[in-house]
Protein backbone atom coordinates (compact mmCIF):
# COMPACT_ATOMS: atom_id res chain seq x y z
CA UNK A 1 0.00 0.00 0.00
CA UNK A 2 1.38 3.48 -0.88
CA UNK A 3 1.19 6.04 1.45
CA UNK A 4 -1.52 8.48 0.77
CA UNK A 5 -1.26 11.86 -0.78
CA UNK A 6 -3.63 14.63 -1.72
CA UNK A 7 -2.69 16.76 -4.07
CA UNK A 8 -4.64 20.36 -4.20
CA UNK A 9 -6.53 21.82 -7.17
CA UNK A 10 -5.81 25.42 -6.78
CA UNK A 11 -7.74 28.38 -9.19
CA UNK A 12 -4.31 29.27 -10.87
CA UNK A 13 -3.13 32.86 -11.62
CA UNK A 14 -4.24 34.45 -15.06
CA UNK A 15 -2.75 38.36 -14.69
CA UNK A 16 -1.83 40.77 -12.20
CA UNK A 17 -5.29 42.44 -12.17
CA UNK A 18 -7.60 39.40 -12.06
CA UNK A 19 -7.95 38.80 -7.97
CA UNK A 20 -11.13 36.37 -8.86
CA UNK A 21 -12.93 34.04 -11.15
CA UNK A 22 -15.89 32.04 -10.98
CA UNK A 23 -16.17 28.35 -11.05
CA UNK A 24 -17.98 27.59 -13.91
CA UNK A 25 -18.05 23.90 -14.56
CA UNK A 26 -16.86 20.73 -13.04
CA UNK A 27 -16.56 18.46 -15.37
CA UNK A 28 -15.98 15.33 -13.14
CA UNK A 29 -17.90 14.64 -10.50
CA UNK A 30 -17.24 14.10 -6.35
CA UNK A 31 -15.42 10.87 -6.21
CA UNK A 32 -14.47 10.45 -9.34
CA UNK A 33 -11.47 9.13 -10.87
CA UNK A 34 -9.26 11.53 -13.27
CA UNK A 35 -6.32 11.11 -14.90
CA UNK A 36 -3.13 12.98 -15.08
CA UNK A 37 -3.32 16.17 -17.68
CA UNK A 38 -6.97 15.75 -17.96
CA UNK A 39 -9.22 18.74 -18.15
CA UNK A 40 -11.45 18.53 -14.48
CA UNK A 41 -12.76 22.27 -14.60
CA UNK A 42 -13.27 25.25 -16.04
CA UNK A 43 -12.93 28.87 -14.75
CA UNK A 44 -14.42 32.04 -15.96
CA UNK A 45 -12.54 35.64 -15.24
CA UNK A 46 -13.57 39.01 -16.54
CA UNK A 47 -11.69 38.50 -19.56
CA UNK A 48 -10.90 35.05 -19.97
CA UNK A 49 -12.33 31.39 -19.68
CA UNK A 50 -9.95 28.77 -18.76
CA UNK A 51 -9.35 24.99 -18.17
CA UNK A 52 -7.47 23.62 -14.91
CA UNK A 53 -6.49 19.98 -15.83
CA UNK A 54 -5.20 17.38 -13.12
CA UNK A 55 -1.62 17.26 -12.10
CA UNK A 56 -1.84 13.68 -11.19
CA UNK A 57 -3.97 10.55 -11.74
CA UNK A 58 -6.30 9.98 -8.42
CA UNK A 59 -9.84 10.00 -7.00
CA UNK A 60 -11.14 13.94 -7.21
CA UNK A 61 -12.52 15.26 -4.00
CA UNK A 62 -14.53 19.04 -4.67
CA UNK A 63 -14.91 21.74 -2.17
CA UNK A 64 -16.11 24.61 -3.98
CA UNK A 65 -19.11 24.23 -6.50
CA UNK A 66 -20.32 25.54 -9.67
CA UNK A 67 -21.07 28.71 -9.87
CA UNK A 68 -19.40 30.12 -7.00
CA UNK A 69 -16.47 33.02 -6.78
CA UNK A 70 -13.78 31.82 -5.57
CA UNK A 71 -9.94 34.17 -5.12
CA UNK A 72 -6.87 33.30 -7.19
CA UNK A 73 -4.46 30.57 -5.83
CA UNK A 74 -8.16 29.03 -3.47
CA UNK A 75 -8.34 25.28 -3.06
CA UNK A 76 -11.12 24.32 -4.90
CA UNK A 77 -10.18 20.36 -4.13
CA UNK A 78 -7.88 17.85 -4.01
CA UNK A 79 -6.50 14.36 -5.97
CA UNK A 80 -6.34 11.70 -3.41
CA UNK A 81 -3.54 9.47 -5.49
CA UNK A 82 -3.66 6.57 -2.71
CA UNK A 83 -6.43 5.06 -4.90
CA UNK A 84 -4.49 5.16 -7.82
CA UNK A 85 -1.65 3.69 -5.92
CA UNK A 86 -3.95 0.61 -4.23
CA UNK A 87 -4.37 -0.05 -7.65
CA UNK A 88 -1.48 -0.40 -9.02
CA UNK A 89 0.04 -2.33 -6.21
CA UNK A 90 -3.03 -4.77 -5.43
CA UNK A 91 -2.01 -8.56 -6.84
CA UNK A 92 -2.85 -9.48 -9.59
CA UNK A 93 -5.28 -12.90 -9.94
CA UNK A 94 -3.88 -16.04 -11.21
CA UNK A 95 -4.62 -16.81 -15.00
CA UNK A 96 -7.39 -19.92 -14.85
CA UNK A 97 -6.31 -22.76 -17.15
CA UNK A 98 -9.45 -23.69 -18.55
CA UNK A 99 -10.35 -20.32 -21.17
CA UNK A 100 -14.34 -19.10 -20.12
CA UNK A 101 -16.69 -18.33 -22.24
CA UNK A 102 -17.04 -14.53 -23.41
CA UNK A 103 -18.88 -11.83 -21.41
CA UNK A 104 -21.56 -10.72 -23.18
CA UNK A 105 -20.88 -7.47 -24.58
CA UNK A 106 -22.70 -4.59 -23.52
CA UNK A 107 -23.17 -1.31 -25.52
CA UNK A 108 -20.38 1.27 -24.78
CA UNK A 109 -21.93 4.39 -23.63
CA UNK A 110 -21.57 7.52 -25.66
CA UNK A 111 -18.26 9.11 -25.09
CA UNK A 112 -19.88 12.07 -25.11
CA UNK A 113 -21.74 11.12 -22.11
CA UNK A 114 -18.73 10.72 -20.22
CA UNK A 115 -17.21 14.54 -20.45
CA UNK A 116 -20.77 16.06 -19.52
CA UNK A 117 -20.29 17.89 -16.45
CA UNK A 118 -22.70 16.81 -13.07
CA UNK A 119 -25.37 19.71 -13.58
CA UNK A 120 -25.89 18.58 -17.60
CA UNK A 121 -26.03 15.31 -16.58
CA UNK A 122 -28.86 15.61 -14.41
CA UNK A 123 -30.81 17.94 -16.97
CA UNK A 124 -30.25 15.53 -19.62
CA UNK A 125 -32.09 12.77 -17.29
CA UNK A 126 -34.43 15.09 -16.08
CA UNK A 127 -35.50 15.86 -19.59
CA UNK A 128 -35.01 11.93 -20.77
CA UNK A 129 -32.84 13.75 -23.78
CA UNK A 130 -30.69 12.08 -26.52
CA UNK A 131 -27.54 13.47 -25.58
CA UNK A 132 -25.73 12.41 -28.92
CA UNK A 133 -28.09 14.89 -30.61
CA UNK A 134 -26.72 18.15 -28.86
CA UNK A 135 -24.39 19.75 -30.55
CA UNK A 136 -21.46 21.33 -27.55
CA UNK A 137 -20.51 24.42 -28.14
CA UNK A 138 -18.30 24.29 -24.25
CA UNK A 139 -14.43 23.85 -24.28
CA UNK A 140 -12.95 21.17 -26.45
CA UNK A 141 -16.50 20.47 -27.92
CA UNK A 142 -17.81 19.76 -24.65
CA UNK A 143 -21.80 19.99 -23.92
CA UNK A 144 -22.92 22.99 -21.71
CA UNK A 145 -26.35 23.38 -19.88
CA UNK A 146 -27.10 26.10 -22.34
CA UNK A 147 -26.65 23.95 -24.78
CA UNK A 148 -29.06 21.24 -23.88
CA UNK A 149 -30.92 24.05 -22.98
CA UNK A 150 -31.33 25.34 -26.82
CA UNK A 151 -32.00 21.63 -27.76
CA UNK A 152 -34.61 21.42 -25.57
CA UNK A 153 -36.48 24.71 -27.11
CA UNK A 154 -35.55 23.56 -30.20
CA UNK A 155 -37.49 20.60 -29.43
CA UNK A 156 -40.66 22.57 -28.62
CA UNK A 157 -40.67 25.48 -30.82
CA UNK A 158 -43.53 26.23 -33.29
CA UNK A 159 -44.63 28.69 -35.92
CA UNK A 160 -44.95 32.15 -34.68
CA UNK A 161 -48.69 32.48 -34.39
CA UNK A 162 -50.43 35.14 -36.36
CA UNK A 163 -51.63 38.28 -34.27
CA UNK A 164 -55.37 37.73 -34.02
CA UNK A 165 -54.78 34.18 -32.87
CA UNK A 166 -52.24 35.14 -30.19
CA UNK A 167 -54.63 37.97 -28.75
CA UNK A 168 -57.32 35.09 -28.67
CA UNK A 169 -55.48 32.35 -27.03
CA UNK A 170 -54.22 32.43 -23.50
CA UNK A 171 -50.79 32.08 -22.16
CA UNK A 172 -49.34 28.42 -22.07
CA UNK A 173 -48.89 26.19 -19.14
CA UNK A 174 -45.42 26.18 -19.98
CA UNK A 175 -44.22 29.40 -20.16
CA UNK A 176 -41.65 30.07 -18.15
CA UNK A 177 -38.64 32.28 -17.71
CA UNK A 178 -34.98 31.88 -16.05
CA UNK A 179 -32.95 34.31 -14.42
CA UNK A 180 -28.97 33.79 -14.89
CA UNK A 181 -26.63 35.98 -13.33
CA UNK A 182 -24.20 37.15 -16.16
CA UNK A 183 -20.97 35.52 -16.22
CA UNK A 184 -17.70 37.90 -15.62
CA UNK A 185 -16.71 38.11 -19.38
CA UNK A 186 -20.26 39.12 -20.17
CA UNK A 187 -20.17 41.62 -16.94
CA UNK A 188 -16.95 42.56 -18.68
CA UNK A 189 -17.68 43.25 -22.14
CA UNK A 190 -20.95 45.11 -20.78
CA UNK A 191 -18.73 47.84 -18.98
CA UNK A 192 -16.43 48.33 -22.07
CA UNK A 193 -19.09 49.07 -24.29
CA UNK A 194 -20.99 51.39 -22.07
CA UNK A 195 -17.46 52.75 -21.07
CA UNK A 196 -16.48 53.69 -24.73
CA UNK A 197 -19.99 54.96 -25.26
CA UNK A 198 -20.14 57.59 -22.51
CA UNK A 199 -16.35 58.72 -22.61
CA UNK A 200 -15.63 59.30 -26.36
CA UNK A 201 -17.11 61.08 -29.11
CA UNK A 202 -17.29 58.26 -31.12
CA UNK A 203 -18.82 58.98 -34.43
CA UNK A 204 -18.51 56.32 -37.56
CA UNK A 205 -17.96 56.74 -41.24
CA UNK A 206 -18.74 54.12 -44.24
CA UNK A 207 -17.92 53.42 -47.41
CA UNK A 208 -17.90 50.23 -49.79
CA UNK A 209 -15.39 47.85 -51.54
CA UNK A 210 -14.87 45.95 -54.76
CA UNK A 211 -13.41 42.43 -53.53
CA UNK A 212 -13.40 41.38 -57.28
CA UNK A 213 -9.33 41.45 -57.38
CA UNK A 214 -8.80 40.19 -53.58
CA UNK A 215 -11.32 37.27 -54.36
CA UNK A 216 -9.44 36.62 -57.99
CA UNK A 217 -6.11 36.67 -56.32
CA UNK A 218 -7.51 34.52 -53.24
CA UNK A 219 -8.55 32.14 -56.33
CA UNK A 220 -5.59 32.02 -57.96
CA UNK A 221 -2.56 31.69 -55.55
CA UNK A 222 -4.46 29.87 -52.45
CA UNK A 223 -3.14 26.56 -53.63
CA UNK A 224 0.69 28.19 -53.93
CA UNK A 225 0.51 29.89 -50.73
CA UNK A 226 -0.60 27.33 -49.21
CA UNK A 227 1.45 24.27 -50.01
CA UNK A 228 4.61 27.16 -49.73
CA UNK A 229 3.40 28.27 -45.93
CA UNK A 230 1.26 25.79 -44.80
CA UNK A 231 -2.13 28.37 -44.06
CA UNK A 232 -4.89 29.36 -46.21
CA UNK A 233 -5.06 32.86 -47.42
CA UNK A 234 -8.06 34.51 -45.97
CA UNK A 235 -9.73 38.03 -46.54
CA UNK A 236 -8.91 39.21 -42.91
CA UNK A 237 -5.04 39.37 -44.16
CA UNK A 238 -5.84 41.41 -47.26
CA UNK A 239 -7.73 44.10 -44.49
CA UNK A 240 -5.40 44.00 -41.62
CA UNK A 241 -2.40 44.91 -44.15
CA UNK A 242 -4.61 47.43 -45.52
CA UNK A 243 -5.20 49.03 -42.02
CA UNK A 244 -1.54 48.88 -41.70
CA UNK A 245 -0.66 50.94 -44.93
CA UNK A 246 -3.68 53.30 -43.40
CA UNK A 247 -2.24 53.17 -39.74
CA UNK A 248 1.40 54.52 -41.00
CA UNK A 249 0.11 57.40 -43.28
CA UNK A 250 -2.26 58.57 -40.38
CA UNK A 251 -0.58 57.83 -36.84
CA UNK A 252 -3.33 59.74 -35.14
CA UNK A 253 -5.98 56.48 -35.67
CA UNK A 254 -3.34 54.72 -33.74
CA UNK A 255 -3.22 56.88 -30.80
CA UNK A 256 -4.39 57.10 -27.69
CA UNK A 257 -6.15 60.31 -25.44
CA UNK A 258 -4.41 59.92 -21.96
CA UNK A 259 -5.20 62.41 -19.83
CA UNK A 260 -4.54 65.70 -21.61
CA UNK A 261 -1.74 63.80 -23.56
CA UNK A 262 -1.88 61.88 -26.82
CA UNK A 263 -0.29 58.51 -26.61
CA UNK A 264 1.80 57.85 -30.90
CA UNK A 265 2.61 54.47 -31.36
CA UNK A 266 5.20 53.59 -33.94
CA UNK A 267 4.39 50.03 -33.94
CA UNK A 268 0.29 48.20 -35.19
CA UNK A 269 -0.60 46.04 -32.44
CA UNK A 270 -4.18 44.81 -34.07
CA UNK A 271 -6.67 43.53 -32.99
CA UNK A 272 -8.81 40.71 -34.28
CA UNK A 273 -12.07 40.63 -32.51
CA UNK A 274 -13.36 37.03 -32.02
CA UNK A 275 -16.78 35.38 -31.27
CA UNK A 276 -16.50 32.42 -28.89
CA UNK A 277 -19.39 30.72 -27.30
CA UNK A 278 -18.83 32.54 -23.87
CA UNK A 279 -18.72 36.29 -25.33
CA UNK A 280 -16.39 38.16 -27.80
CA UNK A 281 -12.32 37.96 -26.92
CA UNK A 282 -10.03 40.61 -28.94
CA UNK A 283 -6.47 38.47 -29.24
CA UNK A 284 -3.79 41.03 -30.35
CA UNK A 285 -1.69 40.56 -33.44
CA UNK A 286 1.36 42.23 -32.48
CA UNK A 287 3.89 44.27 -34.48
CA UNK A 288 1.06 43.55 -37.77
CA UNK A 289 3.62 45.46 -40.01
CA UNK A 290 6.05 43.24 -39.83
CA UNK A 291 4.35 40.13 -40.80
CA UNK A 292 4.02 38.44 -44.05
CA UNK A 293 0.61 37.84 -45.02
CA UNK A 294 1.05 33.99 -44.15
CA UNK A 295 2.55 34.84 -40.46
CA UNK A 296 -0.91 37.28 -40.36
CA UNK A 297 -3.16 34.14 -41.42
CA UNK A 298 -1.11 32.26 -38.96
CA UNK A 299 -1.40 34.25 -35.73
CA UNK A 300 -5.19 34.20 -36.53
CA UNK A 301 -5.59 30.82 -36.87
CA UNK A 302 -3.37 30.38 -33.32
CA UNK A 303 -5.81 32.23 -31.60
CA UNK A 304 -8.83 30.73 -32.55
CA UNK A 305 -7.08 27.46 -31.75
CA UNK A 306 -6.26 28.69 -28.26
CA UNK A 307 -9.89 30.17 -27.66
CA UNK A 308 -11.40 26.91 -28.52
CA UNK A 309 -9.24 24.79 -26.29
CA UNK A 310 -9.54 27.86 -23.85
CA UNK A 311 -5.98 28.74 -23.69
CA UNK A 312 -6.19 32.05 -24.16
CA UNK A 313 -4.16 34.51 -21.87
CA UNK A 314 -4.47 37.61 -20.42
CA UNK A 315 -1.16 38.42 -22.36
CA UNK A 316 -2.76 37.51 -25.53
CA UNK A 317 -5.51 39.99 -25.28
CA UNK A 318 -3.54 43.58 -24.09
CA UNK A 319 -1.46 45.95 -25.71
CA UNK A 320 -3.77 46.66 -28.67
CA UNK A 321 -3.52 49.79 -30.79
CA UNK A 322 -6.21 49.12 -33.42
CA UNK A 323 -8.95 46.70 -34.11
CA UNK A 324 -10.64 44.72 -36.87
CA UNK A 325 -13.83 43.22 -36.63
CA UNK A 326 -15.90 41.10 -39.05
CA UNK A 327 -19.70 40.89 -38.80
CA UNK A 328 -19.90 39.76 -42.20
CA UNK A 329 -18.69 35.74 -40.69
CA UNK A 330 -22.34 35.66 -39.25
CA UNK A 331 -24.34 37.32 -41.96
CA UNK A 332 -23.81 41.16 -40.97
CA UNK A 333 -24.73 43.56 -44.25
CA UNK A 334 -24.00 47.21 -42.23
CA UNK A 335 -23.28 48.07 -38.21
CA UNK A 336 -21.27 50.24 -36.03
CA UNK A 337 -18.46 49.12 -34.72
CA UNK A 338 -17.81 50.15 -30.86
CA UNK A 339 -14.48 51.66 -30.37
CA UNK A 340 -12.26 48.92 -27.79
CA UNK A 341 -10.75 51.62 -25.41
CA UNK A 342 -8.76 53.26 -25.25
CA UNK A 343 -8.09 52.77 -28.94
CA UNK A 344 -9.12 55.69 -31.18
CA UNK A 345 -10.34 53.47 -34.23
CA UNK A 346 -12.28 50.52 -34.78
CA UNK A 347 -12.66 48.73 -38.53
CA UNK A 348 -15.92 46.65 -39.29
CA UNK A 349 -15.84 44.09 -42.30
CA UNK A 350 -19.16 42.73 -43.40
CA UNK A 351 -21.05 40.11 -45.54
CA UNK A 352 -19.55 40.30 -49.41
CA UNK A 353 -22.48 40.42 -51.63
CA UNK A 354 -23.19 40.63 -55.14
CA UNK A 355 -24.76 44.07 -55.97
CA UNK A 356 -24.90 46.12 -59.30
CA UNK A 357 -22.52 49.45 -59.48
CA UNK A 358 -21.62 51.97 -62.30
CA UNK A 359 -18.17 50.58 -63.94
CA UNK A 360 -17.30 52.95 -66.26
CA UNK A 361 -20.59 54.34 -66.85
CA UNK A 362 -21.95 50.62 -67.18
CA UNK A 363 -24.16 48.94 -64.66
CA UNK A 364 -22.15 45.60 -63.95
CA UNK A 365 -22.55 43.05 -60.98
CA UNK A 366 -19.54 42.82 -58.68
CA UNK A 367 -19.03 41.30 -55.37
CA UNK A 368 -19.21 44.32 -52.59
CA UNK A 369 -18.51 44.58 -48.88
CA UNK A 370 -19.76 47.54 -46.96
CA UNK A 371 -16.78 48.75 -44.28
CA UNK A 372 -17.38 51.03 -41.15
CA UNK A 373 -14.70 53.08 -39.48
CA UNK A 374 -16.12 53.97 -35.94
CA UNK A 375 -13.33 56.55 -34.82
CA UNK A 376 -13.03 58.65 -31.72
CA UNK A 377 -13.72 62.66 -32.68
CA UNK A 378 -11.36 64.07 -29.88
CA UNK A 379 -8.38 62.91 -31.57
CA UNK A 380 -9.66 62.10 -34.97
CA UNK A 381 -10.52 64.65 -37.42
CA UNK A 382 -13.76 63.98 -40.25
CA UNK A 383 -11.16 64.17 -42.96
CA UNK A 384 -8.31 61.82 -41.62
CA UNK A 385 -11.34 59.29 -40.91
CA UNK A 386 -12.55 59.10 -44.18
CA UNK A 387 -9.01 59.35 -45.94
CA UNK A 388 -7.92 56.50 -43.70
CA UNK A 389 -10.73 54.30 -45.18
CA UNK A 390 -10.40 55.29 -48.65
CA UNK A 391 -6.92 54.38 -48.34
CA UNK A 392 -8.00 50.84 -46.84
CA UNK A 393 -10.60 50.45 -49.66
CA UNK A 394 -7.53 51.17 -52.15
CA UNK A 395 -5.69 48.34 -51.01
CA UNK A 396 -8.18 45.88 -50.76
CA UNK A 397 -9.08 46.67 -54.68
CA UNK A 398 -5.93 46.49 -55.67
CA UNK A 399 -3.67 44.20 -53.64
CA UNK A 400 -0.81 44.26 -56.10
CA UNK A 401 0.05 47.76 -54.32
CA UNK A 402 0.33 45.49 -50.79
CA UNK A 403 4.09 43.25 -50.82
CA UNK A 404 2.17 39.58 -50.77
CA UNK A 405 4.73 36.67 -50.38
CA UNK A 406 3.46 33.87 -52.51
């Protein structure tokens, strides 16, 4: 028998100015066994969400549950690794001569089933759900109670009813409502917006953009570039190069207002705003103007591998100087961009679609994109905002004037 040791599962440290997080999931439960490396729970900050994975293989013992706030470096529970030892040390039964015949085999249980966290678990019975129907949108893939949530509705929903009938008809049995207390990163985000709202002058500018020649060249090189540098050659590169170009010729949309100062930086520290199931994250893709168009396309594609897998760090996510953000991934035709402060300028992309324009005096049909430069009026002028996009627009439509390393 080994002697017994518990080993502690402690909320670890995620930045200097995070002093809490909430315990969001557990995705063992009490008594379970884990294994070494393995993902047990997930944590939620103001800014980040985060997995803690076992440091040992053992029987997990929790003292803090779900939902509850909890101070950096708190045990949350231990590993008791004497079970794990008993078994490895208990003797092993002789092998029986005569071979027996072969235990009926029973059906595996969905490995899905086995990563669902204790409170899914008992909403899944409670609801007698297929679970291999829910789609999890949770870390690594993993299914989230607002996921089974959605299926449920899903489930139930009907056709709108049309206005006379819903007047005539009273209220369903089932109607009911839930009350969730938002989660830090949604807390978070909430401030930031109303923050940039109330202490800038924000105003926002528009124009369109041919993506004819971007889409051609996309076309024509994305097999090249991508068996030379081992990416695929996206649209976002094409903009945040463009903002770059734009960024050099007017410094001022890459300034900051502190105080009664104005902050230059000689450097593009972009941003590259990011939907993830838990709220939107803006990763930073530093020193932009010296990367390639393939190391752009590759610090993207990091990134969303790290939000996924939630790995993504505090680091990750300051130092910004400018920000991109496309609305057009989920079907977006027009908005307005909130500035991220204490930037000064904000870039929205948006859904390319086909539209007819004057060419030359000639109605044609060419793929557009309608851009939006939210900008901050204190520092920048009308003119300098709507030169800056021009200048964006000019390099998108003609990408031969950007270096491209194919």
């Amino acid at each position: 028998m080994g002697a017994i040791m518990k080993i502690e599962i402690k909320i670890p440290n995620v930045g200097e100015s995070v002093k809490e997080a909430i315990l969001a999931e557990w995705y063992k439960q009490d008594g379970d066994s884990v294994r070494k490396d393995e993902p047990i729970l997930a944590i939620e900050t103001d800014k980040v969400t985060l997995e803690v994975a076992a440091e040992e293989d053992g029987t997990l013992s929790i003292k803090v549950s779900e939902g509850e706030t909890v101070e950096i470096g708190a045990v949350v529970g231990t590993i008791d690794t004497d079970a794990q030892i008993s078994i490895n040390t208990a003797p092993q039964p002789e092998a029986e001569s005569p071979p027996k015949e072969p235990a009926p085999e029973t059906p595996a249980e969905p490995q899905t089933r086995q990563i669902l966290p204790p409170s899914v678990r008992r909403l899944v019975a409670e609801k007698n759900l297929d679970v291999t129907q829910i789609a999890g949108t949770g870390p690594g893939g993993r299914i989230t109670k607002s996921d089974v949530l959605l299926y449920q509705e899903s489930l139930h929903s009907d056709p709108l009813p049309l206005v006379s009938e819903a007047v005539s008809e009273p209220p369903a049995d089932d109607e009911q409502t839930e009350r969730k207390p938002m989660t830090p990163i949604r807390k978070r985000i909430a401030a930031r917006l109303l923050e940039a709202k109330q202490n800038t002058a924000m105003l926002t500018t528009f124009n369109e953009i041919d993506m004819s020649r971007a889409m051609a060249i996309r076309s024509q090189y994305k097999d090249i570039f991508h068996k030379k540098h081992g990416v695929s050659l996206g649209f976002m590169s094409f903009f945040i190069k463009g903002c770059v170009e734009a960024l050099k010729e007017f410094p001022g949309i890459n300034a900051f207002i502190e105080g009664e100062e104005i902050v230059y930086h000689n450097y593009c520290n972009i941003g590259v705003a990011i939907g993830s199931a838990r709220g939107l994250v803006v990763p930073i893709i530093r020193h932009a103007e010296k990367l390639s168009f393939a190391g752009t396309e590759q610090a993207i594609i990091d990134y969303v591998a790290k939000i996924k897998e939630n790995r993504l760090e505090l680091a990750d996510m300051e130092g910004g100087t400018f920000t991109v953000s496309n609305g057009g991934v989920y079907g977006s035709l027009l908005s307005t961009p909130i500035l991220n402060m204490p930037q000064s300028g904000i870039l929205g992309m948006h859904k390319i679609e086909k539209r007819p324009v004057v060419v030359d005096d000639e109605i044609v049909i060419r793929p557009m994109m309608y851009v939006a430069l939210s900008y901050d009026h204190r520092i920048v002028d009308g003119r300098e905002a709507v030169t800056f996009l021009k200048r964006i627009k000019e390099c998108v439509e003609n990408p031969e004037r950007i270096m491209m390393e194919i």
